[in-house]
C-alpha atoms as a PDB file:
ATOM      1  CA  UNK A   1     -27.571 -67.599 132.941  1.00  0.00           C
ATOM      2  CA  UNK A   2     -28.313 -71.424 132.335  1.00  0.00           C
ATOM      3  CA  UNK A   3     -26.649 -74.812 132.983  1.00  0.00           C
ATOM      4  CA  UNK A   4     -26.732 -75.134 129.655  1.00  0.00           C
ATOM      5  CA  UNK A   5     -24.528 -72.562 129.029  1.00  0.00           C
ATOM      6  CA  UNK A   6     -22.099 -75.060 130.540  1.00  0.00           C
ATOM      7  CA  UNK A   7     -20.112 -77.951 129.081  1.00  0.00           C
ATOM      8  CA  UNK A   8     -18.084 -80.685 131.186  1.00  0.00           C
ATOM      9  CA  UNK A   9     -14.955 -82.315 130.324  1.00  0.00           C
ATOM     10  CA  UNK A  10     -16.040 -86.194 129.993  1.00  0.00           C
ATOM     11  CA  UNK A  11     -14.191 -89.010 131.771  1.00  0.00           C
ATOM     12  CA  UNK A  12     -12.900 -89.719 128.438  1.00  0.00           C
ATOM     13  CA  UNK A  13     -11.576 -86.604 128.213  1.00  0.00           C
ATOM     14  CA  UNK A  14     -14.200 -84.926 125.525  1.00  0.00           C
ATOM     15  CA  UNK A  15     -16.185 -81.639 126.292  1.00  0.00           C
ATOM     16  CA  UNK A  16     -19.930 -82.451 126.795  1.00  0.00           C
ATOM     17  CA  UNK A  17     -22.807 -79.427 126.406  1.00  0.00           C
ATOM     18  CA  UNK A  18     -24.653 -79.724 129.503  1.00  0.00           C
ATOM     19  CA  UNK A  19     -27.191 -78.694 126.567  1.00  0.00           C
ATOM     20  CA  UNK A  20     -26.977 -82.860 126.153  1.00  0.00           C
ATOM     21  CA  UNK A  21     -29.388 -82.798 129.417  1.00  0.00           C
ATOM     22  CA  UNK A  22     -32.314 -80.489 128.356  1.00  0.00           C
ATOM     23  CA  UNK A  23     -35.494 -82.391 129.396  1.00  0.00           C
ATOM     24  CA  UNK A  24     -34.277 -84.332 132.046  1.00  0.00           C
ATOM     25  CA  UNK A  25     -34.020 -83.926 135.598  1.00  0.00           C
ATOM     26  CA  UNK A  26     -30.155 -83.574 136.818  1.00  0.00           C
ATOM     27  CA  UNK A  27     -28.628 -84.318 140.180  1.00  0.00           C
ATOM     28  CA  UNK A  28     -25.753 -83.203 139.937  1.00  0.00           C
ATOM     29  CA  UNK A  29     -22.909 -84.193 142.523  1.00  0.00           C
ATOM     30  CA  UNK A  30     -19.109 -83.266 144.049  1.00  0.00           C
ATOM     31  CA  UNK A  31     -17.686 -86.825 144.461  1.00  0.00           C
ATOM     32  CA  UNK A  32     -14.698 -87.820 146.678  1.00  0.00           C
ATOM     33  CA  UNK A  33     -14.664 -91.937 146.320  1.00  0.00           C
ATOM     34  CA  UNK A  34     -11.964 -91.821 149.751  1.00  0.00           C
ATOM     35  CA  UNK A  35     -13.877 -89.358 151.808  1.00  0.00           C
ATOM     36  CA  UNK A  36     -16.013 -91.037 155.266  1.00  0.00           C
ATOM     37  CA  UNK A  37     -19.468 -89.585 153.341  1.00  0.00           C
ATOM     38  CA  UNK A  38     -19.246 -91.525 150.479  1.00  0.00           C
ATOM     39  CA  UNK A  39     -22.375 -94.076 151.165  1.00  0.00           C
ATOM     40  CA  UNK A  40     -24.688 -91.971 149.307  1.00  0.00           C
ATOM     41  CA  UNK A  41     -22.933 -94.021 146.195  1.00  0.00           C
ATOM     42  CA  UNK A  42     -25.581 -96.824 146.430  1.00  0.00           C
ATOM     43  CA  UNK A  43     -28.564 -94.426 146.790  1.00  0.00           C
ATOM     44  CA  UNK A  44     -27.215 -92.501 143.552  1.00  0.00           C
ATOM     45  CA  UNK A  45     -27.285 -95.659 141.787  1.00  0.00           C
ATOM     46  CA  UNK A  46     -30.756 -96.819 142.839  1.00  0.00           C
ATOM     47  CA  UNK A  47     -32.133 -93.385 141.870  1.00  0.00           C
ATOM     48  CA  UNK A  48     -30.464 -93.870 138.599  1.00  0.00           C
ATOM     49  CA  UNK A  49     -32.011 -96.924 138.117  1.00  0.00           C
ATOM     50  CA  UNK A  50     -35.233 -96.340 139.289  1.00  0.00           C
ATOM     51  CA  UNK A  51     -35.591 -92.923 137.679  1.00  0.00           C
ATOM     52  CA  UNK A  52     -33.061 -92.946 134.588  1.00  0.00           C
ATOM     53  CA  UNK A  53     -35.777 -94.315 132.232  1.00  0.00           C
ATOM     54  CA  UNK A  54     -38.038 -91.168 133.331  1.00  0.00           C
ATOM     55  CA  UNK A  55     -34.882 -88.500 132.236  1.00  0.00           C
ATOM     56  CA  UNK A  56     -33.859 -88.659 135.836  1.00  0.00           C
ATOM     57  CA  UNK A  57     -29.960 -88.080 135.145  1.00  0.00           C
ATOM     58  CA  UNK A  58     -26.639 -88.810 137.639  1.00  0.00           C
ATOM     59  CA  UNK A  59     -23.304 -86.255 136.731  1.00  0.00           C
ATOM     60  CA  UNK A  60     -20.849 -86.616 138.825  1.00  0.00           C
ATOM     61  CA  UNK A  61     -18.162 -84.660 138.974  1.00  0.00           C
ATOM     62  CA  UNK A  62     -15.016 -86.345 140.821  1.00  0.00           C
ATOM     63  CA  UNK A  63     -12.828 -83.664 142.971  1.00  0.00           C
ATOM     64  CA  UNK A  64      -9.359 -83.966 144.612  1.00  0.00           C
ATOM     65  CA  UNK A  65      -9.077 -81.083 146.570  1.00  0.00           C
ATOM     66  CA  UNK A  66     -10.112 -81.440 149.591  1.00  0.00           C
ATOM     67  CA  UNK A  67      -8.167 -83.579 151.839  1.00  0.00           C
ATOM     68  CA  UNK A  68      -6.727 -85.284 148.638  1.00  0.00           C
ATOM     69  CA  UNK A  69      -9.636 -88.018 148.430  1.00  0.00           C
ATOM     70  CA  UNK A  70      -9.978 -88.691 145.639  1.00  0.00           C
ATOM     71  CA  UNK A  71      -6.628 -90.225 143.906  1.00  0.00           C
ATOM     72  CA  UNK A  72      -8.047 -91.920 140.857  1.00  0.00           C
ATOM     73  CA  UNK A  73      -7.349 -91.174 137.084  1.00  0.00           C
ATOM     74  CA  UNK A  74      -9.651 -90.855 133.938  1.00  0.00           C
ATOM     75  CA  UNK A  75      -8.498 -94.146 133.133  1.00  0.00           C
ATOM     76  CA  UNK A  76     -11.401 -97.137 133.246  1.00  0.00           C
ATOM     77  CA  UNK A  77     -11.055 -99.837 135.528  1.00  0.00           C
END
């Protein structure tokens, strides 16, 4: 089996193919914005920005579950 056998629903609500990311190099991450172990957020970023013009790709995946932390919506801010 293959991530790309995978899609993910979007923050917009939209199913993505994971097939989207063939070629580039994925870290993919369980986010909880309210949890202590969230100051990894800055390091993502700077990856992303150092990397994302070399297929170096962020997807995050937000998560409630645990401990309830994190509250927010799909809506933008």
């Amino acid at each position: 089996m293959s991530i790309y056998q995978f899609s993910a629903t979007t923050a917009g609500g939209e199913q993505q193919s994971l097939l989207n990311y063939r070629g580039n190099v994925l870290l993919i991450v369980n986010t909880a914005s309210k949890c202590g172990f969230t100051s990894q957020y800055q390091e993502m970023q700077q990856l992303y920005e150092t990397y994302g013009k070399d297929n170096f790709t962020v997807l995050a995946f937000p998560c409630n579950q645990f401990l309830k932390q994190e509250p927010g919506s799909r809506a933008w801010k």
